[in-house]
C-alpha atoms as a PDB file:
ATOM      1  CA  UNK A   1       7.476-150.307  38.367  1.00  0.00           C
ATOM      2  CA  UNK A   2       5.068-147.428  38.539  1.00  0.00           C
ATOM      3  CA  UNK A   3       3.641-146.025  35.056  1.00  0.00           C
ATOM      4  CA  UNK A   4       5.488-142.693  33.874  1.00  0.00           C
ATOM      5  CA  UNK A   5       2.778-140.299  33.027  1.00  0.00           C
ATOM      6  CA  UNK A   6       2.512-138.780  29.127  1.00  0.00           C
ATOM      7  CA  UNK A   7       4.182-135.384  29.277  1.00  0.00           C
ATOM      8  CA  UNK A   8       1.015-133.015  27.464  1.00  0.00           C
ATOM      9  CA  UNK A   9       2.872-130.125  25.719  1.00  0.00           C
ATOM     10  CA  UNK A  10       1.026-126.593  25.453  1.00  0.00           C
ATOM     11  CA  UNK A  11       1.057-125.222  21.950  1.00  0.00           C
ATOM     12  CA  UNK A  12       0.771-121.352  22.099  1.00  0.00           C
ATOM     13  CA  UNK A  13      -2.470-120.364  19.870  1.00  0.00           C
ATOM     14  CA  UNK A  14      -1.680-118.792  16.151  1.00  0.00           C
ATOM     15  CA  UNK A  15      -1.806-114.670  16.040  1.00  0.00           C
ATOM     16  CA  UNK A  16      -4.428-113.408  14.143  1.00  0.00           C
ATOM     17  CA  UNK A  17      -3.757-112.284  10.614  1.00  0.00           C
ATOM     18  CA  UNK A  18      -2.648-108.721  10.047  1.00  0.00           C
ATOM     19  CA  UNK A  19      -5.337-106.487   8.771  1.00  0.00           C
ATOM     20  CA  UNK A  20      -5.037-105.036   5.679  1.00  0.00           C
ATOM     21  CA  UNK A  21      -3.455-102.364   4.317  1.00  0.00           C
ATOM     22  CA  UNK A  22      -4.640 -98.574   3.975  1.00  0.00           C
ATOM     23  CA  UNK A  23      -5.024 -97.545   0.411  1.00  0.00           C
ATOM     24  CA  UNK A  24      -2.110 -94.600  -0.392  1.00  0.00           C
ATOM     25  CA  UNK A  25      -2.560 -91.067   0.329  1.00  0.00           C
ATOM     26  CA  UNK A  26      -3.350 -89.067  -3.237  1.00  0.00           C
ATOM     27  CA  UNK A  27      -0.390 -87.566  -4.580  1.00  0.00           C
ATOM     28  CA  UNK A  28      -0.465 -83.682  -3.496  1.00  0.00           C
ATOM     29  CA  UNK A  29      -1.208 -81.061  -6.935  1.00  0.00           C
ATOM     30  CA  UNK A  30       2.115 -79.750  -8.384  1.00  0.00           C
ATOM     31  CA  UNK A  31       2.779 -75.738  -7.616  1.00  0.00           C
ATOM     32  CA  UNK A  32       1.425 -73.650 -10.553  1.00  0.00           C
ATOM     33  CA  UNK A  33       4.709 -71.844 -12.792  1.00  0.00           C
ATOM     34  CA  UNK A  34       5.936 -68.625 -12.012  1.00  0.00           C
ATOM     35  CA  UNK A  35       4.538 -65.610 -14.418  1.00  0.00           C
ATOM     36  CA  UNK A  36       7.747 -64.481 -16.660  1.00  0.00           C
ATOM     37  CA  UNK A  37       9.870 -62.090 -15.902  1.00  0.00           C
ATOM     38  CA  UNK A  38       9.482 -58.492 -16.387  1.00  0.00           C
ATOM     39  CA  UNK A  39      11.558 -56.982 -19.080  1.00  0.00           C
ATOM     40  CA  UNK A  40      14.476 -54.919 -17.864  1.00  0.00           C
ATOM     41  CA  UNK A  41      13.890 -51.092 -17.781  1.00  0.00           C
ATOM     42  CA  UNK A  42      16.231 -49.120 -20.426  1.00  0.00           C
ATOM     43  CA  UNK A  43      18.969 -47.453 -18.749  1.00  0.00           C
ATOM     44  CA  UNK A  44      18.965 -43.612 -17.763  1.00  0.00           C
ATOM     45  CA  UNK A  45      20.118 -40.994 -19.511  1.00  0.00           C
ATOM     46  CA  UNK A  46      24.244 -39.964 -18.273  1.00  0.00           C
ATOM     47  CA  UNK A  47      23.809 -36.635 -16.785  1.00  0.00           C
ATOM     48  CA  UNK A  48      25.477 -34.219 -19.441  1.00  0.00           C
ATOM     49  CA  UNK A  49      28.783 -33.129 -18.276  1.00  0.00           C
ATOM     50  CA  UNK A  50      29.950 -29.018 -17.836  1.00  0.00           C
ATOM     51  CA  UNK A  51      32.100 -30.074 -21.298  1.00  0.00           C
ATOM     52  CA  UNK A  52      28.528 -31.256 -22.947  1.00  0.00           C
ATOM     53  CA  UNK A  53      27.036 -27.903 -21.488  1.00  0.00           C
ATOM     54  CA  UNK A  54      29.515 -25.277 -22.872  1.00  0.00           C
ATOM     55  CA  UNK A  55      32.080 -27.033 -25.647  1.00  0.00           C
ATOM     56  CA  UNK A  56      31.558 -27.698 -28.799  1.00  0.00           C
ATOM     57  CA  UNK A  57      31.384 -31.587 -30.094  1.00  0.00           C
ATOM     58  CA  UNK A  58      35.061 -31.504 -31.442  1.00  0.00           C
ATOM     59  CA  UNK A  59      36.447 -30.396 -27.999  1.00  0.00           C
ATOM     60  CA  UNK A  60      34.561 -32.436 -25.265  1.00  0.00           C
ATOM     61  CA  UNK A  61      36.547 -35.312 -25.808  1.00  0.00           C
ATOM     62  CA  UNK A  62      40.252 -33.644 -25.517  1.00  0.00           C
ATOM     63  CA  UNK A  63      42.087 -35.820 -22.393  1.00  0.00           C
ATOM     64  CA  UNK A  64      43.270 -32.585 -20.762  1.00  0.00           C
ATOM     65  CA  UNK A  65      39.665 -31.682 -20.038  1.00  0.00           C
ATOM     66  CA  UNK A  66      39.424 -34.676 -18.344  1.00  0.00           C
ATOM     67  CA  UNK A  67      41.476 -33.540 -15.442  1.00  0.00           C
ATOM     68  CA  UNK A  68      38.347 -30.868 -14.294  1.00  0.00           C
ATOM     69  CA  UNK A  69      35.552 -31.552 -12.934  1.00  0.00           C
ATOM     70  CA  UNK A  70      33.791 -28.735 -13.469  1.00  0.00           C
ATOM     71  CA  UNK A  71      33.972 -25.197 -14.464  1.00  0.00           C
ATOM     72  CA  UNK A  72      35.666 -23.626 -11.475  1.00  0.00           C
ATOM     73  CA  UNK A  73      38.128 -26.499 -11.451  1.00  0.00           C
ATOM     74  CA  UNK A  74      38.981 -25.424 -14.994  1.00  0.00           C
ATOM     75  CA  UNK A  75      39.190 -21.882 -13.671  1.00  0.00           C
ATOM     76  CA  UNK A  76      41.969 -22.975 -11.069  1.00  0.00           C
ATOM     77  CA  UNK A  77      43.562 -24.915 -13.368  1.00  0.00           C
ATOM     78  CA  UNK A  78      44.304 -22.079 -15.982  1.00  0.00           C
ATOM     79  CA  UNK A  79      45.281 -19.112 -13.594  1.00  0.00           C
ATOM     80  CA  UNK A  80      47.617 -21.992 -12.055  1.00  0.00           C
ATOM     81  CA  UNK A  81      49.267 -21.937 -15.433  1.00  0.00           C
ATOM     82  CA  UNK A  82      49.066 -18.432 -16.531  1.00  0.00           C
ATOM     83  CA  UNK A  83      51.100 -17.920 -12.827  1.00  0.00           C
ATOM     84  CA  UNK A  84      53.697 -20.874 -14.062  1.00  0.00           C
ATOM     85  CA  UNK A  85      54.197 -19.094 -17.692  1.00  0.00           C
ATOM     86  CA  UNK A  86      54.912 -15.905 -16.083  1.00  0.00           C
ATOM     87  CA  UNK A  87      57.876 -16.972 -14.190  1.00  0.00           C
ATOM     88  CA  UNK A  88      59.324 -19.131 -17.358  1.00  0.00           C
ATOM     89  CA  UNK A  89      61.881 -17.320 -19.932  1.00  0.00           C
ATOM     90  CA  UNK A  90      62.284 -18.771 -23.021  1.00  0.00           C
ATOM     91  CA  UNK A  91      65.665 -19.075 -24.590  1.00  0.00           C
ATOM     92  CA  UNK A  92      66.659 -16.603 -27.119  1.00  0.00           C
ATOM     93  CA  UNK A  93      67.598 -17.878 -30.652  1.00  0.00           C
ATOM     94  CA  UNK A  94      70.717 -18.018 -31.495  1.00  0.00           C
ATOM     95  CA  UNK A  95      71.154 -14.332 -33.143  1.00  0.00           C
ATOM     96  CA  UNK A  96      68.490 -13.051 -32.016  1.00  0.00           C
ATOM     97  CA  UNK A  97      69.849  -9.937 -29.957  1.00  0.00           C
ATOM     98  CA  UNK A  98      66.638  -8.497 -29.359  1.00  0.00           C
ATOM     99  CA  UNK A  99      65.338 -11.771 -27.374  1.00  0.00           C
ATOM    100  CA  UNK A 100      68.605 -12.263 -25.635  1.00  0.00           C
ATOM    101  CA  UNK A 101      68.191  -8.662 -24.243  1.00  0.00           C
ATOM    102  CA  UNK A 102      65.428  -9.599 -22.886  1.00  0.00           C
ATOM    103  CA  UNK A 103      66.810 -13.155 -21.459  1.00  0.00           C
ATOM    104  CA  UNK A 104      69.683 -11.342 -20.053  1.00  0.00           C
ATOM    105  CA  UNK A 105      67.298  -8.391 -18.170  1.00  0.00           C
ATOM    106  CA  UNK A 106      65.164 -11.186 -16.421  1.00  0.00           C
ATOM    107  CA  UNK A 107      68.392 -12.986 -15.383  1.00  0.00           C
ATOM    108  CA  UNK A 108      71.376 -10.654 -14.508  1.00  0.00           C
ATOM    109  CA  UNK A 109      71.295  -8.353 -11.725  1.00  0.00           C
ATOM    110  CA  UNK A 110      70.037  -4.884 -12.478  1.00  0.00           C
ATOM    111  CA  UNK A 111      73.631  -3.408 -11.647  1.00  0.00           C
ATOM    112  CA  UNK A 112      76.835  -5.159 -12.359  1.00  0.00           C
ATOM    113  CA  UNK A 113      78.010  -3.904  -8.796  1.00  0.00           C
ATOM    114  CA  UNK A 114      75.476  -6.343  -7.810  1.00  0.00           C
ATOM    115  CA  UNK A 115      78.137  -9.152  -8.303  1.00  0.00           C
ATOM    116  CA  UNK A 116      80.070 -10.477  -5.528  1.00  0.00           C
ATOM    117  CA  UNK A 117      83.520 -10.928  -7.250  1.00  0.00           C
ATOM    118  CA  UNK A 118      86.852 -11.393  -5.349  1.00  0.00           C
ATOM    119  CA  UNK A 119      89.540 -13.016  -4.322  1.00  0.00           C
ATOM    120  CA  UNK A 120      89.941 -16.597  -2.473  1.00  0.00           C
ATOM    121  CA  UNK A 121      90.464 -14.364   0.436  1.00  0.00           C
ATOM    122  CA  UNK A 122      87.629 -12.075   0.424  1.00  0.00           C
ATOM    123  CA  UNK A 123      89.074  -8.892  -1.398  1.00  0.00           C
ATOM    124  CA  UNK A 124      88.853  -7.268  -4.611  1.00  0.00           C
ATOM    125  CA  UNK A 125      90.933  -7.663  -7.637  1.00  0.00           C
ATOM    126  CA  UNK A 126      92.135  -6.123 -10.335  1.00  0.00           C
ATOM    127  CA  UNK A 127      90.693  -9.052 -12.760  1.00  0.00           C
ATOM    128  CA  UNK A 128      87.851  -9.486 -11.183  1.00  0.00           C
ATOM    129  CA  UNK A 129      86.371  -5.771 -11.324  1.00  0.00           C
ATOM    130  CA  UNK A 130      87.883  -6.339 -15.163  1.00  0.00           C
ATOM    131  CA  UNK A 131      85.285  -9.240 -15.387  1.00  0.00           C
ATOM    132  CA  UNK A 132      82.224  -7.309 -14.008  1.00  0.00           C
ATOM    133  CA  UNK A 133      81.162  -5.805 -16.659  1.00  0.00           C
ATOM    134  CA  UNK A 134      81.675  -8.415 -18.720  1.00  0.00           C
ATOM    135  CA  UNK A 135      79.509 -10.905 -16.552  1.00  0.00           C
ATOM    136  CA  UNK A 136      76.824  -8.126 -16.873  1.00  0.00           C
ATOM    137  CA  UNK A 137      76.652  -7.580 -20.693  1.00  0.00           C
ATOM    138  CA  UNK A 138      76.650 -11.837 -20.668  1.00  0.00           C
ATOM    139  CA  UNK A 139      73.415 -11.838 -18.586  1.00  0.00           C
ATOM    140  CA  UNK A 140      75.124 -14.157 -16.270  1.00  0.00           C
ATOM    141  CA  UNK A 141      72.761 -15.026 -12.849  1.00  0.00           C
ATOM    142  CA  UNK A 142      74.839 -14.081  -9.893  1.00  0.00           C
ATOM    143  CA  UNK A 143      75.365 -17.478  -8.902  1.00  0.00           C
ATOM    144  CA  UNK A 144      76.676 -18.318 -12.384  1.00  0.00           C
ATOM    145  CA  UNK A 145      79.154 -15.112 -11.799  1.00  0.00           C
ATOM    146  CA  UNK A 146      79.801 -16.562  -8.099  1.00  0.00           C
ATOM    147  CA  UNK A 147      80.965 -19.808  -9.981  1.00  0.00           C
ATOM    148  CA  UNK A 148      83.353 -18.626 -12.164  1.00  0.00           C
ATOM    149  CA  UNK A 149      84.798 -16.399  -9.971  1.00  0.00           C
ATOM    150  CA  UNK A 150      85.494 -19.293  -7.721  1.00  0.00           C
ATOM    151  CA  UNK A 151      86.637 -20.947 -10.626  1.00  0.00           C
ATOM    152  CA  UNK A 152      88.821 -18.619 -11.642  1.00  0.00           C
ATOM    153  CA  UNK A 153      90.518 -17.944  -7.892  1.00  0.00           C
ATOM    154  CA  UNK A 154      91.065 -21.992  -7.549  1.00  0.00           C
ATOM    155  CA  UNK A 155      92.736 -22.030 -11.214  1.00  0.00           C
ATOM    156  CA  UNK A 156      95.046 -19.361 -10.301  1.00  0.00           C
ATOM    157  CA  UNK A 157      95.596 -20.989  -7.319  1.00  0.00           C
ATOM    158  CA  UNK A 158      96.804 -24.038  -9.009  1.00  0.00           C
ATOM    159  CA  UNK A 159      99.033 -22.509 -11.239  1.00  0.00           C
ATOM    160  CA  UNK A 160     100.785 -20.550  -8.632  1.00  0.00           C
ATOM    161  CA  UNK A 161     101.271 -23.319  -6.581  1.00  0.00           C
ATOM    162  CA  UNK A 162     102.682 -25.257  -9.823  1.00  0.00           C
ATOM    163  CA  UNK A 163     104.992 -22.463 -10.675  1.00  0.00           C
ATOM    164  CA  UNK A 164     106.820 -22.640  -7.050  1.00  0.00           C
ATOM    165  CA  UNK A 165     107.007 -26.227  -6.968  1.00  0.00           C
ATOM    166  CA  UNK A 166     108.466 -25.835 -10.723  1.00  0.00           C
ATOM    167  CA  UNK A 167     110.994 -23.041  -9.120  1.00  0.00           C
ATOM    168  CA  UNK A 168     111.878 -25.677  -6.429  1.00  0.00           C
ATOM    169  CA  UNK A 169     112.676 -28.422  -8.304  1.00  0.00           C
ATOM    170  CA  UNK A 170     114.559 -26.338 -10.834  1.00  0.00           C
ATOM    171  CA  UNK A 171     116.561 -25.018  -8.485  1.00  0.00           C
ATOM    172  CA  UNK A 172     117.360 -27.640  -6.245  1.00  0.00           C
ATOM    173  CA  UNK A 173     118.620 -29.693  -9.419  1.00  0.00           C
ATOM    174  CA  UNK A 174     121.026 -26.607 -10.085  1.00  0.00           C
ATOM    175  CA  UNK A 175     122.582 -27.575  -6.397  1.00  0.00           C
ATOM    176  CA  UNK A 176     122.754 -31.142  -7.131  1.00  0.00           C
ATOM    177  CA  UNK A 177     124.681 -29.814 -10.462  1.00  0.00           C
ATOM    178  CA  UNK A 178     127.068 -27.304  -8.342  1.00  0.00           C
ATOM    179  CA  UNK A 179     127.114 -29.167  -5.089  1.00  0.00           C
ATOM    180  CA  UNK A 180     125.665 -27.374  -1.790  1.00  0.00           C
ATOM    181  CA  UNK A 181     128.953 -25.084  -1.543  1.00  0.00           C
ATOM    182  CA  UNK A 182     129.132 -23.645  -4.714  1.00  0.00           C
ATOM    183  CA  UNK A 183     125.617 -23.065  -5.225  1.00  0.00           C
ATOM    184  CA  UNK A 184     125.519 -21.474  -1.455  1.00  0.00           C
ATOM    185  CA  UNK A 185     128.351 -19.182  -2.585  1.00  0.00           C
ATOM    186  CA  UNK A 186     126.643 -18.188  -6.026  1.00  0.00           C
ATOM    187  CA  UNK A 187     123.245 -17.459  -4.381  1.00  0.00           C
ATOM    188  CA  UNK A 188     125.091 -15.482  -1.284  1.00  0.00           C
ATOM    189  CA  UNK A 189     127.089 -13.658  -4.004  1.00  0.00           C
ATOM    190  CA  UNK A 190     123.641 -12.910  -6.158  1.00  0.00           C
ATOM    191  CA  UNK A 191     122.071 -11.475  -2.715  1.00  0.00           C
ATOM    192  CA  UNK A 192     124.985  -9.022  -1.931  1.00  0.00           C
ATOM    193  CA  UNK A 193     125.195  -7.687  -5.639  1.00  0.00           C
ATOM    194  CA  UNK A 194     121.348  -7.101  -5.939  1.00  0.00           C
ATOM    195  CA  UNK A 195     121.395  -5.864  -2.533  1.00  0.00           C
ATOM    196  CA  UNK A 196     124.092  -3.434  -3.473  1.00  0.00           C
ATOM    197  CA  UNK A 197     122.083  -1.850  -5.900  1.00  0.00           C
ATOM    198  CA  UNK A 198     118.713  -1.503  -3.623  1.00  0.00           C
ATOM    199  CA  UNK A 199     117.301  -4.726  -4.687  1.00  0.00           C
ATOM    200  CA  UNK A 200     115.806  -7.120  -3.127  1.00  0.00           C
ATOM    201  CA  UNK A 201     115.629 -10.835  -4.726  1.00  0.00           C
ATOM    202  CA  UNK A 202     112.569 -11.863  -3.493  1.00  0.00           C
ATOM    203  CA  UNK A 203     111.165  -8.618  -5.402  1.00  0.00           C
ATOM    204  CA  UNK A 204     112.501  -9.426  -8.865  1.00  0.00           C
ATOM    205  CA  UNK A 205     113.410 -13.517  -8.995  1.00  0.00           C
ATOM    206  CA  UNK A 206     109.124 -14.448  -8.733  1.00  0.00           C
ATOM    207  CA  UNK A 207     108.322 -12.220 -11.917  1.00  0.00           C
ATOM    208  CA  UNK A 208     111.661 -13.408 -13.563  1.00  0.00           C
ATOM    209  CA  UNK A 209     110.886 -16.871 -12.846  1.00  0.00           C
ATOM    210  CA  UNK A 210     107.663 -16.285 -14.823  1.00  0.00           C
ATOM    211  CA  UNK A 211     109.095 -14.727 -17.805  1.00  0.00           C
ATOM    212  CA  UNK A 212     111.974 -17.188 -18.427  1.00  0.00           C
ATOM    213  CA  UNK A 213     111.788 -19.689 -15.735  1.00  0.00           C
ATOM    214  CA  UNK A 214     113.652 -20.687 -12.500  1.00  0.00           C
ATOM    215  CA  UNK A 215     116.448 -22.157 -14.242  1.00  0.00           C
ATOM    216  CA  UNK A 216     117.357 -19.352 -16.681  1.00  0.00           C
ATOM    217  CA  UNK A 217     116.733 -16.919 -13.827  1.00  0.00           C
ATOM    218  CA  UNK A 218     118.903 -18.664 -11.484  1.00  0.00           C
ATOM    219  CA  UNK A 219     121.447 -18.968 -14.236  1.00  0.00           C
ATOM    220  CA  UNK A 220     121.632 -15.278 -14.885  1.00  0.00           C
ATOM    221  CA  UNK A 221     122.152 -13.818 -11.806  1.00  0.00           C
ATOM    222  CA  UNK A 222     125.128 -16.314 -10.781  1.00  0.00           C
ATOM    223  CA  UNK A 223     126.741 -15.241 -14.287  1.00  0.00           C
ATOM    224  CA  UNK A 224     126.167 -11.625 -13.221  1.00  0.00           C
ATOM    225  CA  UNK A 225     127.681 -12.190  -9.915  1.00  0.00           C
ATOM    226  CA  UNK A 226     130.777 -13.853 -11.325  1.00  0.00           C
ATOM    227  CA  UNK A 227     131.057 -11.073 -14.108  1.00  0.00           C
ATOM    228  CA  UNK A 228     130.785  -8.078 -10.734  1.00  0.00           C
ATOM    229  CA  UNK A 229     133.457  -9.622  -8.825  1.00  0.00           C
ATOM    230  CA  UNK A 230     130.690 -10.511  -6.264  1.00  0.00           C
ATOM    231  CA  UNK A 231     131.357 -14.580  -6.359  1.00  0.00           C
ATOM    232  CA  UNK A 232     135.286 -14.053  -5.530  1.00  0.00           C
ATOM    233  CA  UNK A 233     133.977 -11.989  -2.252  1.00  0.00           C
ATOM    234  CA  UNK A 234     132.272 -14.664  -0.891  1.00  0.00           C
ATOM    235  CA  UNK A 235     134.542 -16.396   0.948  1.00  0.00           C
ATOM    236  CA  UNK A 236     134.440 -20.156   2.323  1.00  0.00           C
ATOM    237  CA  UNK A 237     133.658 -18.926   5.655  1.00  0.00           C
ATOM    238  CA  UNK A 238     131.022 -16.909   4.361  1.00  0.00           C
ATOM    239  CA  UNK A 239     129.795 -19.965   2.516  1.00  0.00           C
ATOM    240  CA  UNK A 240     130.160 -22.142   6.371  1.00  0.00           C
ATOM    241  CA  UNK A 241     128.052 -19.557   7.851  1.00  0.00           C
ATOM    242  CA  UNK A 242     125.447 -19.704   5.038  1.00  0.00           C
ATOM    243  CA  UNK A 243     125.089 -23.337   5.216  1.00  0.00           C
ATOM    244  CA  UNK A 244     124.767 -23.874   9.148  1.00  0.00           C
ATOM    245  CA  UNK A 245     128.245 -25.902   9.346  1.00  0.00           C
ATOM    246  CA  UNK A 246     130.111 -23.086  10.910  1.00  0.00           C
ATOM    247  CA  UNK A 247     131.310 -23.685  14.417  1.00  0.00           C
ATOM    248  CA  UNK A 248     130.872 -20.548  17.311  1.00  0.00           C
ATOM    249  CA  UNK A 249     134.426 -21.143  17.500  1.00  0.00           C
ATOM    250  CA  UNK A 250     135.147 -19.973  14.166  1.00  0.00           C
ATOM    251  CA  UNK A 251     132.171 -17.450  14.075  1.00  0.00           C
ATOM    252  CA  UNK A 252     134.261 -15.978  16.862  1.00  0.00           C
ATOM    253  CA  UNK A 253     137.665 -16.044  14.680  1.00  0.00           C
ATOM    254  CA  UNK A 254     136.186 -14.672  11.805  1.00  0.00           C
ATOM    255  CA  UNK A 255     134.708 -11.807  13.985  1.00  0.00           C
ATOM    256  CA  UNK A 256     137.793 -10.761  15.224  1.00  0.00           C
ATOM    257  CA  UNK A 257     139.258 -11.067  11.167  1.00  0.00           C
ATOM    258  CA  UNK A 258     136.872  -8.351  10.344  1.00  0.00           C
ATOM    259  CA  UNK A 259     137.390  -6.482  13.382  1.00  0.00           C
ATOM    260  CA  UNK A 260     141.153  -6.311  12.753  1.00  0.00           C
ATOM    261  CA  UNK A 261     141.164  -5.237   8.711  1.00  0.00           C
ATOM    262  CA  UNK A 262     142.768  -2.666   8.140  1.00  0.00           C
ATOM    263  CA  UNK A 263     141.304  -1.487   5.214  1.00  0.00           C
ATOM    264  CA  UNK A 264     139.265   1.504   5.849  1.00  0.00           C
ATOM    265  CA  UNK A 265     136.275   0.914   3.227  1.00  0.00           C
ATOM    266  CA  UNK A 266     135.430  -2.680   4.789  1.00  0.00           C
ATOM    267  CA  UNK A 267     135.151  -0.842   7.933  1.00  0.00           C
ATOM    268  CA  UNK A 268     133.072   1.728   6.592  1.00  0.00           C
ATOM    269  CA  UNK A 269     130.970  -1.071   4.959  1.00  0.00           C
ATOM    270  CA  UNK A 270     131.216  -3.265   7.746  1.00  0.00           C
ATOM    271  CA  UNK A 271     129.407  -0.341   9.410  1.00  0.00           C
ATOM    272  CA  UNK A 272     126.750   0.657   7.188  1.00  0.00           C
ATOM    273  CA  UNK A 273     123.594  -1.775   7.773  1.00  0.00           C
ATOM    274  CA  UNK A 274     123.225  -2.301   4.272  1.00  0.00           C
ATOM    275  CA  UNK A 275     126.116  -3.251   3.041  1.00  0.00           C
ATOM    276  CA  UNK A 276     127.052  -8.084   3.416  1.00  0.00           C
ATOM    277  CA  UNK A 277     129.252  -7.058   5.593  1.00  0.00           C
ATOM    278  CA  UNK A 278     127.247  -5.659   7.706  1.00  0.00           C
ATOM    279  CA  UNK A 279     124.924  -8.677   7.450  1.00  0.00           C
ATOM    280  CA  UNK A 280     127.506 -11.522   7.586  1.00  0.00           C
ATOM    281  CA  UNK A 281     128.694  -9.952  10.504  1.00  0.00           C
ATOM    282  CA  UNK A 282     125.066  -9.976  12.453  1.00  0.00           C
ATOM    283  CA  UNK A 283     125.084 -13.559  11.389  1.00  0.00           C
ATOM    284  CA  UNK A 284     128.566 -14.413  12.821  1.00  0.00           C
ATOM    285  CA  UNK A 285     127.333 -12.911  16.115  1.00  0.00           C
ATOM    286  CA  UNK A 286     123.883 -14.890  16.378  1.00  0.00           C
ATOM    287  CA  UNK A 287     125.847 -18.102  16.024  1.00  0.00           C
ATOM    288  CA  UNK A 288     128.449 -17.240  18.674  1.00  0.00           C
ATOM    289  CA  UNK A 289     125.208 -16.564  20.514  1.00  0.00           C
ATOM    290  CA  UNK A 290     123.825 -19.891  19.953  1.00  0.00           C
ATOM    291  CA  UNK A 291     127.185 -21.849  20.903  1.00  0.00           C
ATOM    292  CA  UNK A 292     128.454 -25.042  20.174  1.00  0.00           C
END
């Protein structure tokens, strides 16, 4: 066998040492301290205000002051308020008749014909021409006046209406008390004995009604009636025709029954326009007119 050669290895040579190393850099001088502050400068004087310039001390410091700026402001301000004072009226004492004179002159009218006073439907009255002068010596504004008149028209207005409805319901509970016949006969009876004298109803039973009531009224007249002879007159036909339940066939027959009297008097009243014959006869004809 042949001799294996020696295997030489190559070693790689050592690196030269590191030099050595630089010294440190000197360390750089510290920054010199700032010079102190300067001390602060006092503050200015305020610039004195137009109160500093022309009030005295005890005066410059009043809050209402505050509100101007300057002189002409103040100016303004006070004609402002002499202007607001002059349209102000102060209330008279109580007593005082001298002041209240001269309330009531700033605040009335100069003329009591300056009030518009009147009815609810626009015309004059007797009460309220009373009231005039009254409203004047009372200094009342003429809108105060314009309120109570309108006060007074809607109270009237109330009680009127009251007093009807009062009439109404007092009289219809004297027909539930008579029944519908007998109180048709009593009030046909009243209406032919007050038309017999010239009277109307209508033109005496409103005032009547206000002195003593519906009622009593009613009452009265029906007693009066009876007493005259008037109530026997009134005849059940009469009473038919009054209430609507007549026929035209009996309108007709009691035509011809007044036609045919005899008696010369009812013929003579049955002519005369003003007499309830007259009229029960004009009603006997319209419902033969209307027919059955």
């Amino acid at each position: 066998m042949s001799e294996v050669p020696p295997v030489i290895e190559h070693v790689a040579p050592a690196a030269p040492p590191a030099p050595p190393a630089a010294p440190a850099a000197p360390a750089a001088p510290a920054a010199p301290a700032a010079p102190p502050a300067a001390p602060a400068a006092p503050p200015a004087p305020a610039e004195p205000t137009w109160r500093d310039k022309f009030l005295p001390e005890d005066m410059r410091s009043n809050e209402t002051l505050a509100n101007y700026a300057d002189v002409p402001a103040l100016a303004k301000g006070l004609i402002e308020t002499q202007k607001w004072a002059r349209g102000r009226i102060p209330i008279p004492a109580v007593g005082d008749a001298e002041a209240f004179t001269e309330f009531a002159s700033k605040v009335r009218p100069a003329d009591a014909a300056e009030y518009k006073i009147a009815t609810a439907d626009g015309q004059p009255s007797e009460t309220g021409e009373a009231f005039r002068p009254i409203f004047h010596a009372a200094g009342l504004h003429p809108e105060q006046a314009r309120i109570l008149n309108e006060g007074w028209n809607q109270y009237q207005t109330d009680v009127v209406s009251k007093t009807t409805q009062a009439g109404k319901d007092a009289l219809m509970a004297i027909e539930l008390d008579l029944g519908p016949a007998a109180y048709t006969q009593r009030v046909t009876a009243v209406d032919n004995m007050l038309r017999g004298m010239g009277i109307e109803i209508d033109d005496i039973a409103p005032a009547l009604e206000q002195v003593v009531g519906a009622d009593k009224t009613m009452r009265a007249l029906f007693a009066m009636a009876e007493k005259t002879g008037e109530l026997a007159k009134v005849d059940g036909a009469t009473v038919s025709l009054q209430m609507g339940t007549m026929s035209a066939a009996n309108a007709q027959i009691e035509v011809d029954r007044m036609s045919a009297n005899p008696d010369k008097d009812f013929q003579s009243r049955l002519a005369d326009k003003t007499s309830p014959e007259y009229a029960k006869r004009k009603a006997l004809l319209g419902r033969i007119a209307k027919g059955d």
